[in-house]
C-alpha atoms as a PDB file:
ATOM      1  CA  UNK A   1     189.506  90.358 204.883  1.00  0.00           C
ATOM      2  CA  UNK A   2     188.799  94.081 203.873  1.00  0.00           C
ATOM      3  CA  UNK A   3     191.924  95.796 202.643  1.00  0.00           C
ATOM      4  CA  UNK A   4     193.276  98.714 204.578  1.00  0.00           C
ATOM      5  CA  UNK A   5     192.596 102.153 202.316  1.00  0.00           C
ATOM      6  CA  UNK A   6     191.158 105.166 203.493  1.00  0.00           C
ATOM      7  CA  UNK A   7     188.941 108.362 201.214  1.00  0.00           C
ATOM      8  CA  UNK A   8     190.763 110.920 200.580  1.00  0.00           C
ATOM      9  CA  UNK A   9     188.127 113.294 199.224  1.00  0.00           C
ATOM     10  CA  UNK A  10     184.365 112.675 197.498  1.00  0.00           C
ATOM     11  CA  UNK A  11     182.073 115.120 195.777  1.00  0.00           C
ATOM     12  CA  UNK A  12     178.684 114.748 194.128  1.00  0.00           C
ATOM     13  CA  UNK A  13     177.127 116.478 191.096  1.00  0.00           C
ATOM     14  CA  UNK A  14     173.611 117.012 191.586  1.00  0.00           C
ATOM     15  CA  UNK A  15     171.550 117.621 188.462  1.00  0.00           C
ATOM     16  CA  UNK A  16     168.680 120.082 188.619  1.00  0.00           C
ATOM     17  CA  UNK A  17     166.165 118.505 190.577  1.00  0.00           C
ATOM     18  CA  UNK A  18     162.096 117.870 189.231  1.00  0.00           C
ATOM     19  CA  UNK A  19     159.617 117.543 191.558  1.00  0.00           C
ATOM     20  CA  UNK A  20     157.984 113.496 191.761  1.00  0.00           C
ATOM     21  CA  UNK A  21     154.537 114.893 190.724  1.00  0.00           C
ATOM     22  CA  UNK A  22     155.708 116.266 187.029  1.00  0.00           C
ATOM     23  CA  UNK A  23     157.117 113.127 186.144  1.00  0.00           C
ATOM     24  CA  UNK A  24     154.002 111.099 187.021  1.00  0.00           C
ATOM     25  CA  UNK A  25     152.804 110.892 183.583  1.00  0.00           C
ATOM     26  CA  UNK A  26     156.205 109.925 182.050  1.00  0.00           C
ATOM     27  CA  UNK A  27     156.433 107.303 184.518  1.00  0.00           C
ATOM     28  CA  UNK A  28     153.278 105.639 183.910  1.00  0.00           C
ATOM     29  CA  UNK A  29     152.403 106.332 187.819  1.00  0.00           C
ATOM     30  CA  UNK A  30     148.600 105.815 188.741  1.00  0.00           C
ATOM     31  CA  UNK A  31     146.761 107.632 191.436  1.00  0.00           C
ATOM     32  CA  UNK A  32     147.693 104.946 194.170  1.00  0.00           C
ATOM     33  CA  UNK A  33     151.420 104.236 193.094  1.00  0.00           C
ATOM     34  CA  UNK A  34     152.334 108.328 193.356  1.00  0.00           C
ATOM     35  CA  UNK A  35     150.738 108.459 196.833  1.00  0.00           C
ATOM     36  CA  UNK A  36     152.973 105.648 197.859  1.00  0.00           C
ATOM     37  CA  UNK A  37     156.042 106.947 196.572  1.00  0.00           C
ATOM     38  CA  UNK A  38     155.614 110.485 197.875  1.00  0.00           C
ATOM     39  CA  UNK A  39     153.661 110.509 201.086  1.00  0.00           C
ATOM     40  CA  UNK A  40     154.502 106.637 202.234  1.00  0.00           C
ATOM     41  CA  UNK A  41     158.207 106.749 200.933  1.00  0.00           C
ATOM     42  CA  UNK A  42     159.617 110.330 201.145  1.00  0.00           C
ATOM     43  CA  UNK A  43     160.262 110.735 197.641  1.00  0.00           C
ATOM     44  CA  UNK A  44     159.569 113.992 196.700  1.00  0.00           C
ATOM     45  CA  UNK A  45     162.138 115.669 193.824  1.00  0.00           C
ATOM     46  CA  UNK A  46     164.486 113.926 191.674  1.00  0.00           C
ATOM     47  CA  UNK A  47     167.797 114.479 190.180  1.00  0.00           C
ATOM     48  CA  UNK A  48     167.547 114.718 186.444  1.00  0.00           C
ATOM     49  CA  UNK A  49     170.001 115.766 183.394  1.00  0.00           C
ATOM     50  CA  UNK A  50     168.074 115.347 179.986  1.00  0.00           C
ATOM     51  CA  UNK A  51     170.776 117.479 178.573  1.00  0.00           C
ATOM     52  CA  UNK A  52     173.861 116.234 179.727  1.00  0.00           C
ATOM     53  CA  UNK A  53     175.618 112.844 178.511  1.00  0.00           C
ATOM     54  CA  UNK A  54     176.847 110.232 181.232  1.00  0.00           C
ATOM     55  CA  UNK A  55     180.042 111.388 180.522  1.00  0.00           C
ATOM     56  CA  UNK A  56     179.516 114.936 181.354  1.00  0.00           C
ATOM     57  CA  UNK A  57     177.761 114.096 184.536  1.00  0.00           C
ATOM     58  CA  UNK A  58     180.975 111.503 186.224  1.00  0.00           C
ATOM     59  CA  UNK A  59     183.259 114.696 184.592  1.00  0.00           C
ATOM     60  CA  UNK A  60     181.569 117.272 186.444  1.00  0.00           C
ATOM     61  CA  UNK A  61     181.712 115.310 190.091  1.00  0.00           C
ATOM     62  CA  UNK A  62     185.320 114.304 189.698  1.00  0.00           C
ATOM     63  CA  UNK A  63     185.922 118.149 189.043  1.00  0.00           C
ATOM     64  CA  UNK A  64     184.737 119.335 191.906  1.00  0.00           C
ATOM     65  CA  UNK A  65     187.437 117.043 193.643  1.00  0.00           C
ATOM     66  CA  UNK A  66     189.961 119.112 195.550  1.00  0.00           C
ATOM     67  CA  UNK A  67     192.228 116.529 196.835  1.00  0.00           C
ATOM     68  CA  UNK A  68     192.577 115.436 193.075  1.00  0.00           C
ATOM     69  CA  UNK A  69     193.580 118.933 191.732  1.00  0.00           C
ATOM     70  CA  UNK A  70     197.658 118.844 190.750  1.00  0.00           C
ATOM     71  CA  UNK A  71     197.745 115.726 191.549  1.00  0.00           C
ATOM     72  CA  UNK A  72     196.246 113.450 188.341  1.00  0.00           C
ATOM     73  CA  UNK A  73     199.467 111.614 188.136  1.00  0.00           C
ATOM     74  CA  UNK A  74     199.294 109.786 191.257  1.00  0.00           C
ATOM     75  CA  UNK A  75     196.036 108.087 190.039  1.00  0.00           C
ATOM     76  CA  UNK A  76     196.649 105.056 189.165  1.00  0.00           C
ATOM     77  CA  UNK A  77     193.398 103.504 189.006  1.00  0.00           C
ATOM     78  CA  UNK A  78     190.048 104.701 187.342  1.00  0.00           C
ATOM     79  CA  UNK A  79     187.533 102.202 188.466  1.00  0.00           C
ATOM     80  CA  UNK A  80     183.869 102.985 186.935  1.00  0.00           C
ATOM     81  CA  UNK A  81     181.247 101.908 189.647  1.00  0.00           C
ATOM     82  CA  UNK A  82     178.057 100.418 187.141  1.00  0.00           C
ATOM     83  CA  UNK A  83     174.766  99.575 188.809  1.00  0.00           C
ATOM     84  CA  UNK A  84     173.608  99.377 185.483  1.00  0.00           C
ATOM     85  CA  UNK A  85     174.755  97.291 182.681  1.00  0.00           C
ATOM     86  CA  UNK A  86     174.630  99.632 179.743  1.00  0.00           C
ATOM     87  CA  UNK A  87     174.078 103.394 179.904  1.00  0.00           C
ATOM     88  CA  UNK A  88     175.257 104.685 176.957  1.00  0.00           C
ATOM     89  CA  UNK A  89     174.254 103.739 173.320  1.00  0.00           C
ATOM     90  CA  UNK A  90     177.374 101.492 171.270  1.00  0.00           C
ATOM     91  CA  UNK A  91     180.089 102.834 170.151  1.00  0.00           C
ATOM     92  CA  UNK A  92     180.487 105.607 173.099  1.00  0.00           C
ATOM     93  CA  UNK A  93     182.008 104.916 176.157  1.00  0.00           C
ATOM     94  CA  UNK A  94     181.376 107.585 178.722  1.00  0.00           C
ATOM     95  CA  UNK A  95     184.267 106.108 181.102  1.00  0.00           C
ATOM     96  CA  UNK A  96     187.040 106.684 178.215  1.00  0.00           C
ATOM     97  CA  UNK A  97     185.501 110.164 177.500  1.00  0.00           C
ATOM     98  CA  UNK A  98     185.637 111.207 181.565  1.00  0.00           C
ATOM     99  CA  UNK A  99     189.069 110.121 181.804  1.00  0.00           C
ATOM    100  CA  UNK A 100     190.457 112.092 178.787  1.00  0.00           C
ATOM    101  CA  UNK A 101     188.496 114.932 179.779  1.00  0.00           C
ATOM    102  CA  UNK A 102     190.125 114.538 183.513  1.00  0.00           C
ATOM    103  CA  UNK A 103     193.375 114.281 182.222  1.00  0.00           C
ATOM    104  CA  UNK A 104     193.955 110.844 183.240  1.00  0.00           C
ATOM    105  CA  UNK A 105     194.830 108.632 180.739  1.00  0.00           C
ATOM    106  CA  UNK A 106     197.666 107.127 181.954  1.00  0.00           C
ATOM    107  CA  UNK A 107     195.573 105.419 184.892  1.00  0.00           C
ATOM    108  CA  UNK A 108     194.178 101.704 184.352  1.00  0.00           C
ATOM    109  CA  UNK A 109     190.641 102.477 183.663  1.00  0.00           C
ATOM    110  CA  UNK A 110     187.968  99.539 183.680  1.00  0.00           C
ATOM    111  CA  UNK A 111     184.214  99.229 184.954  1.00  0.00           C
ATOM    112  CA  UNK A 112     182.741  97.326 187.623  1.00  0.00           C
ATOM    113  CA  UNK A 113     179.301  95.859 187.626  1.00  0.00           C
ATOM    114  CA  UNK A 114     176.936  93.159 188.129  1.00  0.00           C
ATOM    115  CA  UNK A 115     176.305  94.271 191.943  1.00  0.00           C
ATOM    116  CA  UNK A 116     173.060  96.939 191.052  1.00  0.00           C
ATOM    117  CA  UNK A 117     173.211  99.489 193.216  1.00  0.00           C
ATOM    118  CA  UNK A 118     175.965  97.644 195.216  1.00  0.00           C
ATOM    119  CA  UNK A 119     178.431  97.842 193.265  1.00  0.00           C
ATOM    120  CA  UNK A 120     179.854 101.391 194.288  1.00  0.00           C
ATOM    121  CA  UNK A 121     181.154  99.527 197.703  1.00  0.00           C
ATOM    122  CA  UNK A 122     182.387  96.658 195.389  1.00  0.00           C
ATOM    123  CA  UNK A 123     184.517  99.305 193.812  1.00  0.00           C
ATOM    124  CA  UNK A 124     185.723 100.482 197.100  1.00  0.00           C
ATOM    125  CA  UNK A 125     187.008  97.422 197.960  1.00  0.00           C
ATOM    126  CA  UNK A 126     188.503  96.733 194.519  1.00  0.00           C
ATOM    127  CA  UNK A 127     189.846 100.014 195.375  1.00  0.00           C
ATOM    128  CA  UNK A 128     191.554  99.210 198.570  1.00  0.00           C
ATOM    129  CA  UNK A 129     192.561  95.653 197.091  1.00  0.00           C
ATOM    130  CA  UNK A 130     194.448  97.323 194.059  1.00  0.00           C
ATOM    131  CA  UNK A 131     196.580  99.702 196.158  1.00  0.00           C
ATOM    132  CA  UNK A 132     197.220  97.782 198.619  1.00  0.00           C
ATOM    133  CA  UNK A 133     198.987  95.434 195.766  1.00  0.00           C
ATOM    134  CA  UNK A 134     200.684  98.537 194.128  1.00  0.00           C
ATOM    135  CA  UNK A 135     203.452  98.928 195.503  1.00  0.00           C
ATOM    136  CA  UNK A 136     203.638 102.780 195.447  1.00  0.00           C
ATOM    137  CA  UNK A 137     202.484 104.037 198.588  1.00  0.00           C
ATOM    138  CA  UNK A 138     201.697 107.511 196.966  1.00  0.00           C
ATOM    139  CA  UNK A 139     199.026 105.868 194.945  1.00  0.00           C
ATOM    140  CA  UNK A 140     195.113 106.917 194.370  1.00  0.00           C
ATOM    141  CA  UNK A 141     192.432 105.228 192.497  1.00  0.00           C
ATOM    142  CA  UNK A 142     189.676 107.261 191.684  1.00  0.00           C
ATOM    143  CA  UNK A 143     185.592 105.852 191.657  1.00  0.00           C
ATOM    144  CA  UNK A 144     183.146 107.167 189.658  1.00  0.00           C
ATOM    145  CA  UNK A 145     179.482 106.515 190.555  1.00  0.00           C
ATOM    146  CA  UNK A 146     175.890 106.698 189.499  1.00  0.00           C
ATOM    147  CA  UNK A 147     174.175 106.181 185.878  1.00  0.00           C
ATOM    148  CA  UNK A 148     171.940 107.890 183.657  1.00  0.00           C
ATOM    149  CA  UNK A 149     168.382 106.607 183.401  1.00  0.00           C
ATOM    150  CA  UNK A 150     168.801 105.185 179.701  1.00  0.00           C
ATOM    151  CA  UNK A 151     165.727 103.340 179.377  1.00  0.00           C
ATOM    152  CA  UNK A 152     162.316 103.763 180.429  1.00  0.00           C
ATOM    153  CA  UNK A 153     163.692 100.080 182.381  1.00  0.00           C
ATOM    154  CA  UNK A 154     165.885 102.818 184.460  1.00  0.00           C
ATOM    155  CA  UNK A 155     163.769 105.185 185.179  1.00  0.00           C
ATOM    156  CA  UNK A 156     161.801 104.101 188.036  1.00  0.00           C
ATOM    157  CA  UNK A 157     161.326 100.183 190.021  1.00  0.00           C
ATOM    158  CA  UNK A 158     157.655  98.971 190.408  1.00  0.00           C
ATOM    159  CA  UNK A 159     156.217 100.004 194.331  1.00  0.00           C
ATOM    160  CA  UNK A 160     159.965 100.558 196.021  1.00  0.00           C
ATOM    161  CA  UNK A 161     161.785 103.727 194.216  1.00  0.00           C
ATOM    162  CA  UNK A 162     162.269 106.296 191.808  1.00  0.00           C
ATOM    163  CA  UNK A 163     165.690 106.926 190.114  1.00  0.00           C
ATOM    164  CA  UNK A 164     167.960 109.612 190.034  1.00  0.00           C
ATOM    165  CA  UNK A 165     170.835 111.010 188.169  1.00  0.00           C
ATOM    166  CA  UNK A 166     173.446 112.432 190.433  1.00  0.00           C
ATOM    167  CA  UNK A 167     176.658 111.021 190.188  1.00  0.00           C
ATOM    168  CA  UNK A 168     179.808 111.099 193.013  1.00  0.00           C
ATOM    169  CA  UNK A 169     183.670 110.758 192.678  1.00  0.00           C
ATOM    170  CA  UNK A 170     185.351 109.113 195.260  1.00  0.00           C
ATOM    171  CA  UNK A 171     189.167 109.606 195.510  1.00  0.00           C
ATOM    172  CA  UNK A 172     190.610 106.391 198.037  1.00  0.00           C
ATOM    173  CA  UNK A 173     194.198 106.190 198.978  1.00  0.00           C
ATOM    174  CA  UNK A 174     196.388 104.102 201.505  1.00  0.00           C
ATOM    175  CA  UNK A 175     195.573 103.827 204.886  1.00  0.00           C
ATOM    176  CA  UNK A 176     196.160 107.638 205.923  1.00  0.00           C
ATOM    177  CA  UNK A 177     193.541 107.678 209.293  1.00  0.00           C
ATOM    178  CA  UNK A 178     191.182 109.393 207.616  1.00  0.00           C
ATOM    179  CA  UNK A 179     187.717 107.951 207.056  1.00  0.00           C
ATOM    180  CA  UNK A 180     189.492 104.383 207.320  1.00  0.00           C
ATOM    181  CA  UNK A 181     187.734 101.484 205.849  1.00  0.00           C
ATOM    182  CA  UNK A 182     187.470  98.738 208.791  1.00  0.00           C
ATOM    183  CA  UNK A 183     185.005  96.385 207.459  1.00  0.00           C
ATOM    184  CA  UNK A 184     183.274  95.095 204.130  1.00  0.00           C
ATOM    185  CA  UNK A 185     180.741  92.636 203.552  1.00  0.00           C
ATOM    186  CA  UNK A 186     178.478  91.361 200.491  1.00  0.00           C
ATOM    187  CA  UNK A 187     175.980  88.593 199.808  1.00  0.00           C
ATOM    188  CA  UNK A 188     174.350  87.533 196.309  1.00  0.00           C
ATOM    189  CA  UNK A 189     171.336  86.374 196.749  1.00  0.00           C
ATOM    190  CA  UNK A 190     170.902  85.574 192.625  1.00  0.00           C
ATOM    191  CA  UNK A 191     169.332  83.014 190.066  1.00  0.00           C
ATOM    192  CA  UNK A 192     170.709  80.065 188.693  1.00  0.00           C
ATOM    193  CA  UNK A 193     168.830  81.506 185.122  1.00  0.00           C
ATOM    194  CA  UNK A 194     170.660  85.451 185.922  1.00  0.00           C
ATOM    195  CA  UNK A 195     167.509  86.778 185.341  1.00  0.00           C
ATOM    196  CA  UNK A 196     167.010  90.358 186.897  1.00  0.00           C
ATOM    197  CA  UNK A 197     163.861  91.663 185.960  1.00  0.00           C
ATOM    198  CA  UNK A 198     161.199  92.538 188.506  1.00  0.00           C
ATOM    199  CA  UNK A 199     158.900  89.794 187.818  1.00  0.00           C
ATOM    200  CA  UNK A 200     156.003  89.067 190.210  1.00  0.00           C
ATOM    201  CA  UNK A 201     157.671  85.817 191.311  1.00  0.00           C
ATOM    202  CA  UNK A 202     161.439  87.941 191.429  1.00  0.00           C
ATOM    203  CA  UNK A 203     159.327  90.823 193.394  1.00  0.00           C
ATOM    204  CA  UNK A 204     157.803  88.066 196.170  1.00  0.00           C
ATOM    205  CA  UNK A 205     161.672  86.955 196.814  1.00  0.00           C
ATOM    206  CA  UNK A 206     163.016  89.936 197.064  1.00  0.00           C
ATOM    207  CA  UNK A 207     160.692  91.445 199.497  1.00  0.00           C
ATOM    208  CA  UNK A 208     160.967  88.186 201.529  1.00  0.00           C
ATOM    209  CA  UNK A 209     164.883  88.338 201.839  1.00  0.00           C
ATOM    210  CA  UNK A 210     165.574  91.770 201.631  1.00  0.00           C
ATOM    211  CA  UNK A 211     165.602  92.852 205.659  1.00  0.00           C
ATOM    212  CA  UNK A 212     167.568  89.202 206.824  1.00  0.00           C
ATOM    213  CA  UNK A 213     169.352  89.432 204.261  1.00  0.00           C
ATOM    214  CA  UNK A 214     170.929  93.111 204.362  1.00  0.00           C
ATOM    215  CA  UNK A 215     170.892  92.655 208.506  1.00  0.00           C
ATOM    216  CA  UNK A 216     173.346  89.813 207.318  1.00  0.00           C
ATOM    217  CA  UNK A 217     175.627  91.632 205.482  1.00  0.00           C
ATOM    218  CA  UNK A 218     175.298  94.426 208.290  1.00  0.00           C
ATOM    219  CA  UNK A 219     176.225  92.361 210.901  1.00  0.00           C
ATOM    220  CA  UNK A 220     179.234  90.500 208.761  1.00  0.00           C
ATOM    221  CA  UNK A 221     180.502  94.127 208.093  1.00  0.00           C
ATOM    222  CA  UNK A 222     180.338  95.320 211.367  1.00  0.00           C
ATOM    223  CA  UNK A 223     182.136  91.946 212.435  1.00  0.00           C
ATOM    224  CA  UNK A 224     184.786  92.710 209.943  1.00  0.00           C
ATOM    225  CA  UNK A 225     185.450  95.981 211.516  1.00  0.00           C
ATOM    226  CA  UNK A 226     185.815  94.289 215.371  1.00  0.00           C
ATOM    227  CA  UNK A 227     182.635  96.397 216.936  1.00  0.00           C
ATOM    228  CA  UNK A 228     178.998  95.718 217.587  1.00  0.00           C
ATOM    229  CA  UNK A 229     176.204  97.322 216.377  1.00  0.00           C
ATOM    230  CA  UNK A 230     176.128 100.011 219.179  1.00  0.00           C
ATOM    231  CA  UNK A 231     179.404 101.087 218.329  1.00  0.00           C
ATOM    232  CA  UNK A 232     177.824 102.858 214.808  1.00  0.00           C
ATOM    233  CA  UNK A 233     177.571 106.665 214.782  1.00  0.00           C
ATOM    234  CA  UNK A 234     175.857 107.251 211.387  1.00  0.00           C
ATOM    235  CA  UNK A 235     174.032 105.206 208.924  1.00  0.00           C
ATOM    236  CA  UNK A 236     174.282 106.565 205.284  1.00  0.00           C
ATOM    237  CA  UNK A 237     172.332 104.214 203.183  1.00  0.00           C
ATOM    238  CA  UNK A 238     171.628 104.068 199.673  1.00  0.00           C
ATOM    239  CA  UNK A 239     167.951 106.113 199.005  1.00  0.00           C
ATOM    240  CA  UNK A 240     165.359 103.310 198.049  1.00  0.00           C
ATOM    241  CA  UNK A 241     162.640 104.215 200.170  1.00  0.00           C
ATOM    242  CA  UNK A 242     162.231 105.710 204.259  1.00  0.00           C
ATOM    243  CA  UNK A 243     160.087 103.033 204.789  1.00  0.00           C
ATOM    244  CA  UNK A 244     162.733 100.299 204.009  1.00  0.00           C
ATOM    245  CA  UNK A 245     166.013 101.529 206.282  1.00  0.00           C
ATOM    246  CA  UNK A 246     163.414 102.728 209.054  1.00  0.00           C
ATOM    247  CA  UNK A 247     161.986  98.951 209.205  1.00  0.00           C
ATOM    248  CA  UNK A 248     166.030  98.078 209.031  1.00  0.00           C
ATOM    249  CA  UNK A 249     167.047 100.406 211.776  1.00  0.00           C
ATOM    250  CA  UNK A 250     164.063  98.825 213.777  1.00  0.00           C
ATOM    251  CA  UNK A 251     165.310  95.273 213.180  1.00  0.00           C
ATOM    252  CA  UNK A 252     169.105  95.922 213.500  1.00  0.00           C
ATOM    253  CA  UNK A 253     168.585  97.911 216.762  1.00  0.00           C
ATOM    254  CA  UNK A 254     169.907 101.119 215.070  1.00  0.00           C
ATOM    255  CA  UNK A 255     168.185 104.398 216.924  1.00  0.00           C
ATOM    256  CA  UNK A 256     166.622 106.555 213.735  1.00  0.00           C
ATOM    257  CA  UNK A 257     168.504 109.468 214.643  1.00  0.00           C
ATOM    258  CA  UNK A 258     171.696 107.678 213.536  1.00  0.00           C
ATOM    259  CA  UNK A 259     170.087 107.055 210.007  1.00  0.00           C
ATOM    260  CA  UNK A 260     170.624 109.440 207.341  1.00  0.00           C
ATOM    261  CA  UNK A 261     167.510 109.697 205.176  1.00  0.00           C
ATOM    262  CA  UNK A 262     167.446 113.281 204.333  1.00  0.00           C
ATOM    263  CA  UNK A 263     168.210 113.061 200.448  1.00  0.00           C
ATOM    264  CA  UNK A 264     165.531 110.767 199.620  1.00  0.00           C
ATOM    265  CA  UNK A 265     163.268 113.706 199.241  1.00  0.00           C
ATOM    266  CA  UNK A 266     166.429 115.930 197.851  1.00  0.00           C
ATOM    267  CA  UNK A 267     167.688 113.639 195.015  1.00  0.00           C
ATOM    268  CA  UNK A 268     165.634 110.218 194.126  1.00  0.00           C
ATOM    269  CA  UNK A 269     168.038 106.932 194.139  1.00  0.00           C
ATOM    270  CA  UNK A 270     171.090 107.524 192.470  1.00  0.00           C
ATOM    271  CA  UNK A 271     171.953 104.193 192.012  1.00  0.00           C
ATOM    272  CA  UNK A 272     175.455 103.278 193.627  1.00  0.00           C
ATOM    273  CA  UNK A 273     176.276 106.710 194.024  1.00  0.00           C
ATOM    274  CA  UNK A 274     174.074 107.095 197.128  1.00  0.00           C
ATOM    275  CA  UNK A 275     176.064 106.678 199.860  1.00  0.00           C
ATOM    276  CA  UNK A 276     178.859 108.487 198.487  1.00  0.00           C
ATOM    277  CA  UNK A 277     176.560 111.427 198.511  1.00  0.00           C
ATOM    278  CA  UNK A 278     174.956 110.770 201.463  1.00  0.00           C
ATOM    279  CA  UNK A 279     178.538 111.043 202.879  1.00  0.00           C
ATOM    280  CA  UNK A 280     179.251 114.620 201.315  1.00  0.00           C
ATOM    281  CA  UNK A 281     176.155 115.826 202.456  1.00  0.00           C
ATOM    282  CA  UNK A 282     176.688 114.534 206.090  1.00  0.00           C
ATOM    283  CA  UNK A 283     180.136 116.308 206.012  1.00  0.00           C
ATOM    284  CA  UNK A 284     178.513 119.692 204.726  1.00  0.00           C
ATOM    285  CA  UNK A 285     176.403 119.713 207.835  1.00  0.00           C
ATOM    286  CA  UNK A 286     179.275 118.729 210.520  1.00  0.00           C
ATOM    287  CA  UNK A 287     177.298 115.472 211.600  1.00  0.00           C
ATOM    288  CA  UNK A 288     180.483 113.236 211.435  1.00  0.00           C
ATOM    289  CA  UNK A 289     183.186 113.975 213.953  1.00  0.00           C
ATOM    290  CA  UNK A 290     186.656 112.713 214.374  1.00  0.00           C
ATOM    291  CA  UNK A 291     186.838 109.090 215.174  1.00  0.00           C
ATOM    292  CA  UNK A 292     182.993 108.499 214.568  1.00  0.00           C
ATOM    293  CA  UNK A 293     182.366 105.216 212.660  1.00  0.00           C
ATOM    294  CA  UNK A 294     179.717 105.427 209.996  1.00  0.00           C
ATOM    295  CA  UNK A 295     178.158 102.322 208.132  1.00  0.00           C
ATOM    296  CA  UNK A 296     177.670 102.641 204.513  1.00  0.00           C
ATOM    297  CA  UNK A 297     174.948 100.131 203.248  1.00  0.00           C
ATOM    298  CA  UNK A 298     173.457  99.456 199.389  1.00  0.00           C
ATOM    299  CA  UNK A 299     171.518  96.555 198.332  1.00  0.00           C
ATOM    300  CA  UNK A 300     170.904  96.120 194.247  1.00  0.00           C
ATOM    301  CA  UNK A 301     169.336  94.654 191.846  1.00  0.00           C
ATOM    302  CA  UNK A 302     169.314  90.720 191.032  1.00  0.00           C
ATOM    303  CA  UNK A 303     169.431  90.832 195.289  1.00  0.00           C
ATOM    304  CA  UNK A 304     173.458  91.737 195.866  1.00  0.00           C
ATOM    305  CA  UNK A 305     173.502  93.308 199.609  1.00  0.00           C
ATOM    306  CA  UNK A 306     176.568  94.788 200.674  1.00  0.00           C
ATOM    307  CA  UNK A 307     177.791  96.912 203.938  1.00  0.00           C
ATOM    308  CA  UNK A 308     180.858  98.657 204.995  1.00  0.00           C
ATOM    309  CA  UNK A 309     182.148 100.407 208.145  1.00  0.00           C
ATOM    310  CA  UNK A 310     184.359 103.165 208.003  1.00  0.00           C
ATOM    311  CA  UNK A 311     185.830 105.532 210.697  1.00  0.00           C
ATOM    312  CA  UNK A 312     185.880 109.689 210.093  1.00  0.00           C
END
């Protein structure tokens, strides 16, 4: 069962953006692969920061946080949403760097990970879970989501996506009414042997699971919440591809015009930060109202698929 919590504020930092075609060559794209990702897929520019650190980039989001300003000792809980493993050559730690630079080193600060580009709804949940726990009612937890593109590994995933590097903060706090969470749901669909990498036989899989199995996590989410399918305003989904969450709007019965795809061209995928920014942007342009519920979906590497319903 989903604990009760609500967002109290997110923002997004959006690095200068480079069109797909410039970083062909870097990418190793050939002639066929770049068609596919730009006229098939949507991608078109993508969100990079060659000259800022990991740490500058989660800083920079979380500053742009109103709801946190004069109000850094109510946090309580600094929860670092990973959809990578490492990010950041040893000994720096960008999360310890962030939070001293936030002024909030009194807060419990620890990552989360292991979920790909899941894991930012993982952290919600964690979220929820540790305040509902704390005892102080006043309490906030703040998320901090996305990743650099460390390694050439990072930087782009054979015939589905290219990556990005904006990052969002996501300040959750008890159950105030506003954008409530309802419902959560998340499936692991991983190897006995742990292995990750995109390997021909890992690629077949993946493509053969992926639409049942986020449609499962979908439908366990909207469960969760108590409403059906229907009852979904707005889909903000994490920015793999259009031609996945059109194909998933098809299946699940989901009408396109409740899908959100519009920062697929605008940003690349930013990991687990997308639908965290997918929910700022849908704010800036007045497309939630009150009481609309909105379904949040990611789905990550090693095949972790996870869903959430939440209502503006």
């Amino acid at each position: 069962m989903t604990a009760v919590a609500s967002i109290v504020d997110v923002s997004s930092y959006l690095p200068p953006t480079v069109p797909l075609a410039e970083l062909r060559h870097s990418l190793g794209l050939d002639d066929q692969q770049a068609r596919r990702f730009g006229r098939l897929y949507g991608l078109d520019r993508i969100c990079q920061a060659p000259d800022q650190t990991e740490a500058e980039l989660l800083t920079a989001a979380a500053a742009k946080l109103e709801a946190l300003k004069g109000q850094e000792d109510r946090v309580r809980y600094v929860i670092r949403a990973k959809g990578l493993g490492t990010t950041a050559p040893y000994p720096i730690i960008p999360l310890r760097i962030a939070t001293e630079a936030l002024g909030l080193t009194r807060a419990s600060a620890f990552a989360v990970a292991d979920h790909g580009c899941a894991t930012g709804l993982l952290a919600l949940d964690v979220a929820a879970t540790l305040l509902a726990g704390d005892g102080d009612p006043d309490a906030l937890a703040l998320i901090l989501s996305g990743d650099k593109t460390f390694t050439p590994f990072t930087q782009w995933v054979a015939d589905v996506t290219v990556m990005g590097e904006g990052v969002a903060a996501v300040l959750v706090g008890a159950d105030t009414g506003r954008d409530r969470m309802l419902g959560y749901a998340s499936r692991i669909h991983g190897r006995t042997d742990a292995v990750v990498d995109m390997t021909p036989e890992i690629v077949r899989h993946a493509r053969q699971i992926y639409q049942s199995a986020l449609a499962e996590v979908v439908h366990a989410a909207v469960g969760a919440a108590g409403i059906t399918i229907p009852d979904i305003d707005l889909v903000l989904p994490h920015n793999v591809n259009r031609v996945s969450w059109t194909v998933a709007a098809e299946n699940l019965g989901i009408p396109r015009d409740r899908l959100f795809l519009d920062n697929i061209a605008r940003t690349g995928h930013c990991f687990c930060a997308d639908p965290f920014i997918n929910y700022e942007r849908v704010r800036q342009l007045g497309l939630l109202r009150p009481g609309d519920r909105y379904l949040m979906t990611s789905a990550g590497l090693g095949q972790t698929f996870a869903a959430m319903v939440l209502q503006h």
